[in-house]
Protein backbone atom coordinates (compact mmCIF):
# COMPACT_ATOMS: atom_id res chain seq x y z
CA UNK A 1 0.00 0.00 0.00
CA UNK A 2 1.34 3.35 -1.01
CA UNK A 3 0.62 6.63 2.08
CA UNK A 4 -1.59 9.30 0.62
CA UNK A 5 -0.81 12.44 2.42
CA UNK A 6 -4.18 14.12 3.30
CA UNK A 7 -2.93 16.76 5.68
CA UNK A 8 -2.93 19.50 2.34
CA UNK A 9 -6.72 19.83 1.06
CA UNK A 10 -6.89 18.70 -2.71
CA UNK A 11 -6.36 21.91 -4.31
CA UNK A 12 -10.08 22.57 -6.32
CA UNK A 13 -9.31 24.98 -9.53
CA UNK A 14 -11.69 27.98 -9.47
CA UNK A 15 -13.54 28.86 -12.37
CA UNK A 16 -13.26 32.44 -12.35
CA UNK A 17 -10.47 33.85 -14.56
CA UNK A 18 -8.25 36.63 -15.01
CA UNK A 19 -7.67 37.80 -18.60
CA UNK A 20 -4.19 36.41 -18.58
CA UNK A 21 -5.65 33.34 -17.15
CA UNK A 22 -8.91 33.28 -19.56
CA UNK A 23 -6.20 33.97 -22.99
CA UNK A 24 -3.95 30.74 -21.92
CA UNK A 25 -7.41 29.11 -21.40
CA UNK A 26 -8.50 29.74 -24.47
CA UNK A 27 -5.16 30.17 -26.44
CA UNK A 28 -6.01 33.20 -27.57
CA UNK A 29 -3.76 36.80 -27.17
CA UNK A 30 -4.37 38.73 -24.57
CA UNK A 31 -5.17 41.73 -26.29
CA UNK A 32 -8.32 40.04 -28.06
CA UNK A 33 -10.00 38.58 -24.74
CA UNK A 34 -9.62 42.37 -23.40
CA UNK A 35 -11.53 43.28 -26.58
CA UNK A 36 -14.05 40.78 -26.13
CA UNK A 37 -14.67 41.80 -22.52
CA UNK A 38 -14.81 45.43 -23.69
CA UNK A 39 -17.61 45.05 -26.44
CA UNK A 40 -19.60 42.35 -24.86
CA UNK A 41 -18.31 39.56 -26.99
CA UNK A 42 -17.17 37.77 -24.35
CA UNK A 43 -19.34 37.69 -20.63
CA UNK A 44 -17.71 38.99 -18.24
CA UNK A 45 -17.60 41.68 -14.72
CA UNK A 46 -15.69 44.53 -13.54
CA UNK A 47 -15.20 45.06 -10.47
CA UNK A 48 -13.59 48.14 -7.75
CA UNK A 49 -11.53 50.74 -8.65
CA UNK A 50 -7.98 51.49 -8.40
CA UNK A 51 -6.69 54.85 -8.91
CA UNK A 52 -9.72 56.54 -10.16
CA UNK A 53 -10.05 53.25 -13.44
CA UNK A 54 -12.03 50.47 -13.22
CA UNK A 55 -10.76 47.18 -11.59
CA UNK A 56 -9.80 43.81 -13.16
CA UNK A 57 -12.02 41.70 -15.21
CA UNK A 58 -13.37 38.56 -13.55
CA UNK A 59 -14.25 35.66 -16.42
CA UNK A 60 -16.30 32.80 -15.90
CA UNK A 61 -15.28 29.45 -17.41
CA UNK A 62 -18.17 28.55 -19.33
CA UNK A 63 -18.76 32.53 -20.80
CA UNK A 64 -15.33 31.23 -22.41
CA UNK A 65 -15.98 27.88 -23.81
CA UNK A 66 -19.58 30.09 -25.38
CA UNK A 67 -16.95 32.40 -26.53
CA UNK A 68 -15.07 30.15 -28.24
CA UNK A 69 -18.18 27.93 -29.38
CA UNK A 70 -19.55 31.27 -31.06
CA UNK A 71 -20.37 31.71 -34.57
CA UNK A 72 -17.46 34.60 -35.94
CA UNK A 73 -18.97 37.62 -36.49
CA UNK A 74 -18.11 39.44 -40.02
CA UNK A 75 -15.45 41.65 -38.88
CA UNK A 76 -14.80 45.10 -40.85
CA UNK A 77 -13.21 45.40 -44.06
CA UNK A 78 -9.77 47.14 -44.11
CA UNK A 79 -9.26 50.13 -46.18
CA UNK A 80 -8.22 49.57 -49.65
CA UNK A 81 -5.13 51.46 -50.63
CA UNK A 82 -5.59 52.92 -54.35
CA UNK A 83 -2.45 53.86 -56.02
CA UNK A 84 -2.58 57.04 -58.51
């Protein structure tokens, strides 16, 4: 028989997310979950204030498997450059 130590609780992994944490999640840059967060794509909360701006985004697990599971939207076309 092998000893299991149980004096350390079995460490349980949250599912709220930082954006750092919710970009390696979904392999995605960081930059484009902050984007997501800013126009709604992506669910998530903002919370307290430090130094007069908004706190740090809080994302939920499953608002970033929907995320990901979402149909793309058509994104903008760029500017086409016309030579004289």
């Amino acid at each position: 028989m092998t000893d299991i130590d149980r004096s350390q609780p079995a460490a349980i992994p949250s599912p709220w997310m930082t954006v750092p944490e919710a970009a390696k999640y979904a392999r995605r840059g960081v930059g484009s979950v902050y984007d997501a967060c800013r126009t709604g794509e992506l669910r998530a909360t903002q919370s307290g204030r430090h130094a007069g701006r908004r706190g740090p985004w809080t994302i939920h697990r499953d608002a970033v498997d929907e995320w990901l599971g979402a149909p793309v939207t058509a994104k903008r076309p760029r500017a086409v450059r016309r030579s004289a």
